[in-house]
Structure formats: structure tokens, C-alpha cells
Protein backbone atom coordinates (compact mmCIF):
# COMPACT_ATOMS: atom_id res chain seq x y z
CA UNK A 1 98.00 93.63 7.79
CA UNK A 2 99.53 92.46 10.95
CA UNK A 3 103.04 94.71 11.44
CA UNK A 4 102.79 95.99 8.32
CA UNK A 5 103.67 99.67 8.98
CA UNK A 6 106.97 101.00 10.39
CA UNK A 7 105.66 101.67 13.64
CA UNK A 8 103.49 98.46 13.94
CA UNK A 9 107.67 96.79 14.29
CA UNK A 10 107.66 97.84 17.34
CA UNK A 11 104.52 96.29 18.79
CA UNK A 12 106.79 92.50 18.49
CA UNK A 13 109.41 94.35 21.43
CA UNK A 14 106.90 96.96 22.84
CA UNK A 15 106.85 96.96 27.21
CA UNK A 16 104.46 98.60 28.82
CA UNK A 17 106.60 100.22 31.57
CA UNK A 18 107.95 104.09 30.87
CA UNK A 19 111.71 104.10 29.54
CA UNK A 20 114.61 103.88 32.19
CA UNK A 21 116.47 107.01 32.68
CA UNK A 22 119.83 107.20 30.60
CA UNK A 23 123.07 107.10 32.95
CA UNK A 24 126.83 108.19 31.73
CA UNK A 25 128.75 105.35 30.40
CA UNK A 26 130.93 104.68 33.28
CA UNK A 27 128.09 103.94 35.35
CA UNK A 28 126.94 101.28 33.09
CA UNK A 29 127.15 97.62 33.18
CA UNK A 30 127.58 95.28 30.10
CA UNK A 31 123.80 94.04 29.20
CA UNK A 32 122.65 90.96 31.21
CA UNK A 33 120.10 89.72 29.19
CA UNK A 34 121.23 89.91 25.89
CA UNK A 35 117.58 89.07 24.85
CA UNK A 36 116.32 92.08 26.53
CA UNK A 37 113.80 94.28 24.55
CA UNK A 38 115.36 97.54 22.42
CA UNK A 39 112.56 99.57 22.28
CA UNK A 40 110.87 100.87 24.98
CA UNK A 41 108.41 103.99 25.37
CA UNK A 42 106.74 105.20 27.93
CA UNK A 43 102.92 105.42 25.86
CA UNK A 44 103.74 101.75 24.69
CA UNK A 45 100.55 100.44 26.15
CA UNK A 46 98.87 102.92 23.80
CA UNK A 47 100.48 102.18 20.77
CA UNK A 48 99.93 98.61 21.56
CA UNK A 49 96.67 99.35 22.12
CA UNK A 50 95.84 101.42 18.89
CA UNK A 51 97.96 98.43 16.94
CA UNK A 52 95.70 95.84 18.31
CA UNK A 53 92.34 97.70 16.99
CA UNK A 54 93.48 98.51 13.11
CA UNK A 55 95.29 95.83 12.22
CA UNK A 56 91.75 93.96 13.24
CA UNK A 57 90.28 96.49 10.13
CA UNK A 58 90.84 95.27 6.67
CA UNK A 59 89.50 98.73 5.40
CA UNK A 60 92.91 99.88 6.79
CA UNK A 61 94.80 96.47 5.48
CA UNK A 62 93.74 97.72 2.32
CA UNK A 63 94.66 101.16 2.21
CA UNK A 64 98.33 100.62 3.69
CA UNK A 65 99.20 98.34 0.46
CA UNK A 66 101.69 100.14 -1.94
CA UNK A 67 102.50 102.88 0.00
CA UNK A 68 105.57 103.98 -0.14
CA UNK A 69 108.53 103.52 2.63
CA UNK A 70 108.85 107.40 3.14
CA UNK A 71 105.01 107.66 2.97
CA UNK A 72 104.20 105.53 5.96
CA UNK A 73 107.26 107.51 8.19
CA UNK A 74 105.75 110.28 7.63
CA UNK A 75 102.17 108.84 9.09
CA UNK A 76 100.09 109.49 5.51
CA UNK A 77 98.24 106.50 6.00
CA UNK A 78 96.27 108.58 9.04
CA UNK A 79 95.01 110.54 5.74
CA UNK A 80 93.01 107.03 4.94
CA UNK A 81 91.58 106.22 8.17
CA UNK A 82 88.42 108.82 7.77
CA UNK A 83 86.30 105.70 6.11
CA UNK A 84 86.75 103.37 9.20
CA UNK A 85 83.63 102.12 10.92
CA UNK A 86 82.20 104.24 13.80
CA UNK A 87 82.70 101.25 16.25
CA UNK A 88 86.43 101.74 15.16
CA UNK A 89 86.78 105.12 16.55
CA UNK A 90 85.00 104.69 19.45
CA UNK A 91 87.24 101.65 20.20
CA UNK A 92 90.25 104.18 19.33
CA UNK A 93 89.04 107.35 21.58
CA UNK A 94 88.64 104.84 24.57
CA UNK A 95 92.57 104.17 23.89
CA UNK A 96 93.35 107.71 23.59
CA UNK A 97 91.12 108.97 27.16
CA UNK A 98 93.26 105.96 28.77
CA UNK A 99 96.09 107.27 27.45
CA UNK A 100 95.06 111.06 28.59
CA UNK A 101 94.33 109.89 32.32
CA UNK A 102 97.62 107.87 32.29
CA UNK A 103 99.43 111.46 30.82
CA UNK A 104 97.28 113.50 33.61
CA UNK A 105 98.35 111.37 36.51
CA UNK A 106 101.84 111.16 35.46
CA UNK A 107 102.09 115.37 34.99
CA UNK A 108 100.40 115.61 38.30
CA UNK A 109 103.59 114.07 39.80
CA UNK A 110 106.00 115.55 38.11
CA UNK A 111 104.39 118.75 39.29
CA UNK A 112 104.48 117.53 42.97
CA UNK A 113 107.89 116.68 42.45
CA UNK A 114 109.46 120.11 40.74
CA UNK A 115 107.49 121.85 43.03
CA UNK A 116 105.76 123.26 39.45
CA UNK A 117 104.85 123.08 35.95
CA UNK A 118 107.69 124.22 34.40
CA UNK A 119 108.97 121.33 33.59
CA UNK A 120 105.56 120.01 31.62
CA UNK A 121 106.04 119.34 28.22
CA UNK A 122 103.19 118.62 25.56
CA UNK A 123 102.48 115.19 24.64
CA UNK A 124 103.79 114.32 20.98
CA UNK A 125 102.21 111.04 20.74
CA UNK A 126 98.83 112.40 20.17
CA UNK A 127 96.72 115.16 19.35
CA UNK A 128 96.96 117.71 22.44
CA UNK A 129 94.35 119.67 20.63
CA UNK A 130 91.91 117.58 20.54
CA UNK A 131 91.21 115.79 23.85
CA UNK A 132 87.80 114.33 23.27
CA UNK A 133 88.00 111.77 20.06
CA UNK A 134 90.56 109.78 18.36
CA UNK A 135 91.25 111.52 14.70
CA UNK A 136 93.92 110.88 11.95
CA UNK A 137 95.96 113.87 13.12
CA UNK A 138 96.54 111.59 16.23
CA UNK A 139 97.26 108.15 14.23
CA UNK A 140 99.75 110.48 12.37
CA UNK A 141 101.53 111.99 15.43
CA UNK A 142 101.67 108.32 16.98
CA UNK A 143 103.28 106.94 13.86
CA UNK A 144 106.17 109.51 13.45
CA UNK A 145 106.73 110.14 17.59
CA UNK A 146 107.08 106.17 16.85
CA UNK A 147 109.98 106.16 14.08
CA UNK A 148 111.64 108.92 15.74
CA UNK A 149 112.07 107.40 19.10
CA UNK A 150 113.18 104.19 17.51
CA UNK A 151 115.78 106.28 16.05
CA UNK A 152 116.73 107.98 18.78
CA UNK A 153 117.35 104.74 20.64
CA UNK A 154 119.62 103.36 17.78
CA UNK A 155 121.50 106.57 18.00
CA UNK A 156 122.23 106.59 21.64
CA UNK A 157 122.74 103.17 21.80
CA UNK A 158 125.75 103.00 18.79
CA UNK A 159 126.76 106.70 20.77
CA UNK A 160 126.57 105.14 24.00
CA UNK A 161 129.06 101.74 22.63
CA UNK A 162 131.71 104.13 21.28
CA UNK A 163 131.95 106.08 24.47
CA UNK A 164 132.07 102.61 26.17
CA UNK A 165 135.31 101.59 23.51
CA UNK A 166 136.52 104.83 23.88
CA UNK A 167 136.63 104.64 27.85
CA UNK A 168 138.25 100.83 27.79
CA UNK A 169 140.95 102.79 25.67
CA UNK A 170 141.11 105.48 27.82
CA UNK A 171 141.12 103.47 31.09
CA UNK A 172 143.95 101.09 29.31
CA UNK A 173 146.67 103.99 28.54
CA UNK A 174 145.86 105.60 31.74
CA UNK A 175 147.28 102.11 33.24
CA UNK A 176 150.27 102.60 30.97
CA UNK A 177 151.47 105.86 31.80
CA UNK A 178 151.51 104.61 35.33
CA UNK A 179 153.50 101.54 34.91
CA UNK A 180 157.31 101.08 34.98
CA UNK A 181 158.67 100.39 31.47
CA UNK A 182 159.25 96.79 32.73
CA UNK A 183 155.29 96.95 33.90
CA UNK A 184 154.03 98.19 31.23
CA UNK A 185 155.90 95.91 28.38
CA UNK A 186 154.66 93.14 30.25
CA UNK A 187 150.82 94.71 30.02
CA UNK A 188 151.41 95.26 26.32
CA UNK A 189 152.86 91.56 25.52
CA UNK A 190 149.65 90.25 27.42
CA UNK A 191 146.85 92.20 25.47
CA UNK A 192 148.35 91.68 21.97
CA UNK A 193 148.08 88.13 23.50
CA UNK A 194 144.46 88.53 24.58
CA UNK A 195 143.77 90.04 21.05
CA UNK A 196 145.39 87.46 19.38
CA UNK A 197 143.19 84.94 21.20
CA UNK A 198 140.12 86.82 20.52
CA UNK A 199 141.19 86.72 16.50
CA UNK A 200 141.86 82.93 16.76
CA UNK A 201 138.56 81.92 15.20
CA UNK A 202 136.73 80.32 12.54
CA UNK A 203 136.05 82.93 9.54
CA UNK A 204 132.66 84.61 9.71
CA UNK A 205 130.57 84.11 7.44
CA UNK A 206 128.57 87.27 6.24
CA UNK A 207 125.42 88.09 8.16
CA UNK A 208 122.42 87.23 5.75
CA UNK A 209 124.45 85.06 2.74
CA UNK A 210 123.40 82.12 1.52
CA UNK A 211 126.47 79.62 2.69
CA UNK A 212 125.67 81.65 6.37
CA UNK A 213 122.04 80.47 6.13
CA UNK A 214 122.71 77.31 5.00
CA UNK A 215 125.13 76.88 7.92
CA UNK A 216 122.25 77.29 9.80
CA UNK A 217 120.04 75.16 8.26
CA UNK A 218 122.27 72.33 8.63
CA UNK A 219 123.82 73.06 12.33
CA UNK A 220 120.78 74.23 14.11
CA UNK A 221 118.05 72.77 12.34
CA UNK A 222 119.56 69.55 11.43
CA UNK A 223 118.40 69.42 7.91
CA UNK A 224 120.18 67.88 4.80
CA UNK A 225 122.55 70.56 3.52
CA UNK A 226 121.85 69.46 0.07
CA UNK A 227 117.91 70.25 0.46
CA UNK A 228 118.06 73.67 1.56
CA UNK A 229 114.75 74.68 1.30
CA UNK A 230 113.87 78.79 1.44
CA UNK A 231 110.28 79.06 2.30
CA UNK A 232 110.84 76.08 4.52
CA UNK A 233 113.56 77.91 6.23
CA UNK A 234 111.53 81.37 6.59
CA UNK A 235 109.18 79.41 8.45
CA UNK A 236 111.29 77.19 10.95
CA UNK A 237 112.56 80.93 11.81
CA UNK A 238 109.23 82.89 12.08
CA UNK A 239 108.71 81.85 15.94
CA UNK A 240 105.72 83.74 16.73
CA UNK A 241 104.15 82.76 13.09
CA UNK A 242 102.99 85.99 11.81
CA UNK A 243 104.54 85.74 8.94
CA UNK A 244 107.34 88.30 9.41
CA UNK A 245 111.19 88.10 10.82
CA UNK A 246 111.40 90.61 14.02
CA UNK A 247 114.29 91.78 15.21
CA UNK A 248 114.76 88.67 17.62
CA UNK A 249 113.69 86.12 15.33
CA UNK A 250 116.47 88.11 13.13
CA UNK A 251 119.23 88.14 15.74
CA UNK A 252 118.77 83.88 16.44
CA UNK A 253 119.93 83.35 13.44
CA UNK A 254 123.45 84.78 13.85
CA UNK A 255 123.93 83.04 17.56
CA UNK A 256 126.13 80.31 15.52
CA UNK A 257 128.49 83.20 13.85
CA UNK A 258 129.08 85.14 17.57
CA UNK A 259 129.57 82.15 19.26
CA UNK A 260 132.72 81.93 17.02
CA UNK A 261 134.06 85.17 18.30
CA UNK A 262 132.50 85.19 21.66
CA UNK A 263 132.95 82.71 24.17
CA UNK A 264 130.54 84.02 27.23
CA UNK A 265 133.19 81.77 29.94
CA UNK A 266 136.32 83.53 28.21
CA UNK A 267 137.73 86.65 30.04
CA UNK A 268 139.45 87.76 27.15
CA UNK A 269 135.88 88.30 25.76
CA UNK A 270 133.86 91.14 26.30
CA UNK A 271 130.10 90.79 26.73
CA UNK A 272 129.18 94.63 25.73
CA UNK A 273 130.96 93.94 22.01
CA UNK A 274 129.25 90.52 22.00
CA UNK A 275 125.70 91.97 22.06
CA UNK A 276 126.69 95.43 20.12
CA UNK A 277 128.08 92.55 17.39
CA UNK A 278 124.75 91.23 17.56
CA UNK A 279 122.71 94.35 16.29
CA UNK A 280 125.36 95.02 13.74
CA UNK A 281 124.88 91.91 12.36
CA UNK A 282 120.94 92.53 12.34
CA UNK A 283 121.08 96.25 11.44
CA UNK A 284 122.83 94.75 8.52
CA UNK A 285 120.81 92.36 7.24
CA UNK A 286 117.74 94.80 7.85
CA UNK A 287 118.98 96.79 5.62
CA UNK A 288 119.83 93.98 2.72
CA UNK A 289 116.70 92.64 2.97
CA UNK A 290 113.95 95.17 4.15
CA UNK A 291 112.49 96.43 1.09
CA UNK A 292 108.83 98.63 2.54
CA UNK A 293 111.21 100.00 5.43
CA UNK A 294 108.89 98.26 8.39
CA UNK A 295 112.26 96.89 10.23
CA UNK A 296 110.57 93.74 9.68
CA UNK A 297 111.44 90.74 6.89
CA UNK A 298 108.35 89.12 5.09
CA UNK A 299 108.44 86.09 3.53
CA UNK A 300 108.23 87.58 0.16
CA UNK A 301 111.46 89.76 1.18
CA UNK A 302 113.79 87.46 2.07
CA UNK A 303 113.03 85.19 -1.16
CA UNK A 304 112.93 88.10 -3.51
CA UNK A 305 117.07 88.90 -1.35
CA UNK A 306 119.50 88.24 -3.93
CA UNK A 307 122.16 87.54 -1.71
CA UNK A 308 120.10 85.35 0.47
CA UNK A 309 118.96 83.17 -2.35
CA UNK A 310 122.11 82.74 -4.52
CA UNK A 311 125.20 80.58 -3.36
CA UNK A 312 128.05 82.63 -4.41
CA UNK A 313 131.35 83.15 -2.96
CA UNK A 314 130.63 84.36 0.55
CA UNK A 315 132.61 88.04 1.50
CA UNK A 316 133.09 86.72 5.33
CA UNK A 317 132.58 89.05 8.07
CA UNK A 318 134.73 92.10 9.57
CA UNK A 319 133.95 91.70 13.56
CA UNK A 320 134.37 94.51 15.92
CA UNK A 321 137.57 93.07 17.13
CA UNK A 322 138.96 93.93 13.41
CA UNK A 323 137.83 97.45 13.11
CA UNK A 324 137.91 101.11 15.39
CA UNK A 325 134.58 102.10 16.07
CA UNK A 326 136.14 105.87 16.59
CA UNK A 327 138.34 108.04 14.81
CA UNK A 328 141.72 109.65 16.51
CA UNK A 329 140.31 112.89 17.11
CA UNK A 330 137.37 111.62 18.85
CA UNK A 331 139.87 109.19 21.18
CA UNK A 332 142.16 111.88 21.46
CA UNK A 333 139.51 114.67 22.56
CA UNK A 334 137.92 112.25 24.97
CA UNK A 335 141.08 111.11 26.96
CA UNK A 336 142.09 114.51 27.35
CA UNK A 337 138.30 115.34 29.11
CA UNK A 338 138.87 111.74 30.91
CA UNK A 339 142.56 112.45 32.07
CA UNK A 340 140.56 115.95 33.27
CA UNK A 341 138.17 113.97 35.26
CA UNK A 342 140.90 111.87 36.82
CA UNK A 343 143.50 114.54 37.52
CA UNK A 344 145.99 114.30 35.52
């Protein structure tokens, strides 16, 4: 039942390390490592843990089949785990006291550090009630503290990429209003240039079609483009072998359509859209082809996807060079607070 739940996604990207602390937008720099991990937690060694021991029980492989999408975010599959071997649990409650000592030594410094307890907040990971064995009101807890945070992250991070548009826009007209008419026609003529180099580029194809698949059938993997073959493909693209698409596995095969946009030597292109480009293009396809809601693509998904396994006439692709990630009210409201900021 490896990664069959929701929250079992994110043991394929899960670090151990607690979550770095979100800084404003100005203060941060476009992603270096584009392949770097997009869910982090700070109990991840515990989830990992707890992932490790049921997906080893095929009493619990069993009882996650047919459940429904909503079902498994709202953790009802802890209502099946009562059955389980004793062996099972006490494997589980060993996770859970690691995880307790882990939670104890890290209140203890925040303590030391605020100078009090004010600041302690309960645990939502497991149960807090119950601090001596593992039970299904803490499998549940994990599960949906799970989908939430993975939710909050996708939030902040499509928040956090507006505010970073919204800024270059900002920062841009600020430059303008500064400039002598002769300045600033000048700085107008060169970024409709820029732009228009950006836009000079092969037409996408759309994220998940068949001709885009094909494409990379043919370019990457060097097979015959007449023998496209989808079970063969599926495989060549499951890295890690378990059967399942993750999100990188996902976002590997789209590196052919962003390279057609973005050109990582090319100052006119920027490295923050490039990546943000990137998850659209996943987030996308995630939602085409994910039918149990798991964030992941089985085999059986992607050739049961329609518009995966059909060649029709492909739509193309609307990049993020084409489109305004923010309405005018929210550019307006936000250069007036920036042109606060700045003094003006």
C-alpha cells in the first residue's frame, strides 16, 4: 500500500530537519536548487517513521482500498487500525515516546528562550491526551495536521510569488517616476524588448497531453515516436520504482517545455517564475490525473487520463509571461503600502 494515502505523498519529499522560519518577500532570494524539497515539517521524522511501520501491514493495505478521497483527509482510516497486530502498536508507541522526548526537549528551549511558557502551544500531530500508547485518535490527528500543512505551504508559497510579481512591479514604476521622460522612454523601449525576447519561443505544449508526452518520449528518451508505448513510458518515469509519479518524478517531465521559456544563462529570464512555472505545470497535471486525491499518479491513473492517452489537437500552454498573477486592486493597494515604506 506503499503511498497510498494523502499523507503517505509526503513521505517521497519528507526532511527530517524542523521548517525554516518564513521571511518577507524582499528579503528573499530566487530558489537555488530548483530540486529542493516542498514539504517540510518539523515532526517529519515521525511521520516517516509511522509511514515506514503500516505500510509494512497488509491488514491496513487492505482496509485503505476504496476509500474515498475526502475519507482519507479527514484521517477515517485511523477508525480501521484497532485490528492491527500488538507488535504493530508497540512498534507505533516507540515512534510516538520518540516523538514526545523530541517535543519535550524542543518546549524546554523555547521556554529558556521566552523566558516562559507562554508561548507553548499543544502538539497537533498527535494525541496530547494520551501520552503513553499509540491509538487511532493519533494516526487521525497525524493524517489531517499532514494535509493541512501541505496546504498551508501551497498557499504561502503561490501568496509568497504574487507578492514577489507584485514587488518587481512595484520596484519597476518606482524607477519610472524617477526618470526623465527621455530616461524613462528609453527604460520602457528596453523591457517591451526584454518581454518580447522572453515571448520569442517555441509554443508550449500543454502540461500532461499526449503530443507533450510524446515529445518526451522521443527527445529525452530516444524512443521511436511512432511506438509510443504508455505503460512503458510510466515506467521509464517512475525513478524510485514504487509504482507511483511523485511530485519530482512529475516535474522531470516538463524540464523540455520550461527550457523553451527559460533559458537559466539569459538575464532577461527570471529564475523565481522559472521554478513557480514549474509547480503550475505539476499542480496542473495533479489535478488532471489524480483521481484518489494522494498527490501522487499510479500507473492505473495516468492510463485510465483521457487526455494523456488520446492524441488530439493539443490546447498549448499559457506561461506566466502571458498572464497577471494579480488583479489591479491588489497592485494598486500594495504600491501605495510600498511607496509608504520607501517615502514617497
Amino acid at each position: 500500500m506503499k503511498k497510498a494515502l494523502l499523507w503517505l505523498s509526503c513521505f517521497s519529499v519528507i526532511v527530517v530537519a524542523p521548517p525554516p522560519q518564513r521571511v518577507p518577500v524582499e528579503q528573499q532570494a530566487p530558489p537555488e536548487n530548483q530540486n529542493q524539497k516542498m514539504y517540510e515539517f518539523s515532526y517529519s521524522k515521525y511521520l516517516e517513521e509511522v509511514v515506514k511501520i503500516l505500510e509494512s501491514e497488509p491488514k491496513f493495505s487492505e482496509r485503505l482500498r476504496g476509500m474515498a478521497e475526502e475519507d482519507i483527509k479527514a484521517g477515517k482510516i485511523a477508525d480501521h487500525i484497532d485490528d492491527l497486530d500488538s507488535h504493530v502498536f508497540d512498534k507505533l508507541t516507540k515512534a510516538k515516546l520518540d516523538e514526545i522526548e523530541r517535543l519535550r526537549a524542543q518546549i524546554q528551549k523555547q521556554i529558556e528562550a521566552d523566558g516562559g511558557a507562554h508561548n507553548v502551544k499543544v502538539p497537533e500531530h498527535l494525541d496530547a491526551s494520551n501520552w503513553e500508547r499509540f491509538n487511532k485518535e493519533d494516526l487521525r490527528k497525524l493524517i489531517r495536521r499532514t494535509v493541512e500543512d501541505m496546504e498551508i505551504i501551497d498557499r504561502n508559497r503561490q501568496k509568497d510569488f504574487k507578492e514577489y510579481e507584485m514587488r518587481k512591479k512595484a520596484e519597476e514604476d518606482l524607477k519610472l517616476a524617477k526618470m526623465t521622460e527621455e530616461e524613462r522612454k528609453k527604460a520602457i523601449h528596453d523591457a517591451e524588448e526584454a518581454k518580447k525576447r522572453h515571448n520569442e519561443h517555441e509554443k508550449l505544449k500543454h502540461p500532461g497531453s499526449r503530443d507533450q508526452l510524446q515529445e518526451v518520449w522521443e527527445d529525452t528518451d530516444k524512443m521511436d515516436k511512432d511506438n509510443f508505448d504508455p505503460r512503458t513510458f510510466f515506467a521509464l518515469h517512475d525513478l524510485n520504482g514504487d509504482g507511483y509519479w511523485n511530485a519530482d518524478e512529475l516535474e522531470a517531465l516538463f524540464e523540455k517545455e520550461i527550457e523553451k521559456v527559460y533559458n537559466a544563462t539569459d538575464p532577461d529570464d527570471d529564475p523565481r517564475e522559472r521554478l513557480e512555472e514549474m509547480h503550475r505545470m505539476r499542480e496542473h497535471v495533479t489535478k488532471q490525473m489524480d483521481k484518489n486525491g494522494d498527490r501522487l499518479i499510479s500507473m492505473e491513473e495516468f492510463l485510465q487520463d483521457t487526455e494523456a492517452q488520446t492524441p488530439n489537437k493539443d490546447p498549448g500552454w499559457t506561461d506566466l509571461g502571458d498572464q497577471q498573477v494579480y488583479t489591479d486592486e491588489e497592485l494598486q493597494e500594495f504600491e501605495r503600502e510600498y511607496a509608504k515604506q520607501h517615502g514617497q
